[in-house]
N, C-alpha and C. Protein backbone atom coordinates (compact mmCIF):
# COMPACT_ATOMS: atom_id res chain seq x y z
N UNK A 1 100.54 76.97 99.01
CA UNK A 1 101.39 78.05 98.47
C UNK A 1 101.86 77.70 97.05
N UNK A 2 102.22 76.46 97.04
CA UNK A 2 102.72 75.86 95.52
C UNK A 2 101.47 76.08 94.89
N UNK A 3 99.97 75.92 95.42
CA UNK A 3 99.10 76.18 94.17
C UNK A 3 99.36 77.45 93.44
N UNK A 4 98.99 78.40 94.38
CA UNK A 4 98.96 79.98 94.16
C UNK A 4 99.98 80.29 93.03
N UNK A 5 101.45 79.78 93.69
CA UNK A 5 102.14 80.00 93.07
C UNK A 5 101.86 79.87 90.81
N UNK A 6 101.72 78.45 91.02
CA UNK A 6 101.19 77.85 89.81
C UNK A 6 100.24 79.10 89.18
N UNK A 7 99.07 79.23 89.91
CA UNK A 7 97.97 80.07 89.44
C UNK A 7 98.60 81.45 88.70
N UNK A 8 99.42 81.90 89.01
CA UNK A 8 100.44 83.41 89.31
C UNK A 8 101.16 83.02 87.93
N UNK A 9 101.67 82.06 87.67
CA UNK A 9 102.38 81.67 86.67
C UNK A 9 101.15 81.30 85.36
N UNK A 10 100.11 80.90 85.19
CA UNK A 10 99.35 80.60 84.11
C UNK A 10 98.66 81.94 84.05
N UNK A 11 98.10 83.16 85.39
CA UNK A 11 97.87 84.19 84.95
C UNK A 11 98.64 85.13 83.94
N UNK A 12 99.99 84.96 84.29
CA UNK A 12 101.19 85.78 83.01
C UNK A 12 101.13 85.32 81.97
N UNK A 13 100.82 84.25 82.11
CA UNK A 13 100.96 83.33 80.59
C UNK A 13 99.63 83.64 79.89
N UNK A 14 98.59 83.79 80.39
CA UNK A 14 97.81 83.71 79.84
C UNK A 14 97.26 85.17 79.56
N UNK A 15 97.65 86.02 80.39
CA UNK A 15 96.91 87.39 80.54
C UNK A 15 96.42 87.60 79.98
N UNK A 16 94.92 87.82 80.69
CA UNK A 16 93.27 88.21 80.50
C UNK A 16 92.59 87.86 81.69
N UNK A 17 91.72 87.22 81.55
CA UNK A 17 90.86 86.80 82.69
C UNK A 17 91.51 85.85 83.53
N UNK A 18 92.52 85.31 83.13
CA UNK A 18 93.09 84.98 84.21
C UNK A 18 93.83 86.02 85.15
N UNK A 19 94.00 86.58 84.66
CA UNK A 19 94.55 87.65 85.80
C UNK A 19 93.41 88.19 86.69
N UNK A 20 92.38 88.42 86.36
CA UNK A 20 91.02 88.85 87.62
C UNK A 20 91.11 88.01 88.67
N UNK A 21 91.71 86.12 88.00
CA UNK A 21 91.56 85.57 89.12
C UNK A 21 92.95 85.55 89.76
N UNK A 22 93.78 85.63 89.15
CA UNK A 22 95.14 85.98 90.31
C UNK A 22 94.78 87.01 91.35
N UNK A 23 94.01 88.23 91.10
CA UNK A 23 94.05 89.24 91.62
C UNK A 23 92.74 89.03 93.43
N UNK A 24 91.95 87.80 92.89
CA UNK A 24 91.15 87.36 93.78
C UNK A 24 91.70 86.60 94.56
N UNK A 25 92.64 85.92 93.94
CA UNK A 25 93.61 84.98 94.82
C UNK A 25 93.99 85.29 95.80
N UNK A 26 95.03 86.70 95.48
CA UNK A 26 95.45 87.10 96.21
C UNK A 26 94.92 88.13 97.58
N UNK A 27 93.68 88.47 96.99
CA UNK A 27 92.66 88.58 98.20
C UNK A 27 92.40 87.38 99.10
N UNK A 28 92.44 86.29 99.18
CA UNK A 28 92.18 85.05 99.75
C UNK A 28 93.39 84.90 100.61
């Protein structure tokens, strides 16, 4: 859960393609 979390936090930060993968994440 702490990963995800992390992941969720560098997607905002980073927004772009990291966000496709937050969004897969959260399919998982």
């Amino acid at each position: 859960m702490v990963e995800y979390h992390e992941f969720m936090v560098f997607s905002i930060e980073d927004s772009g393609d990291k966000n496709q993968i937050n969004i897969e994440k959260e399919e998982l």
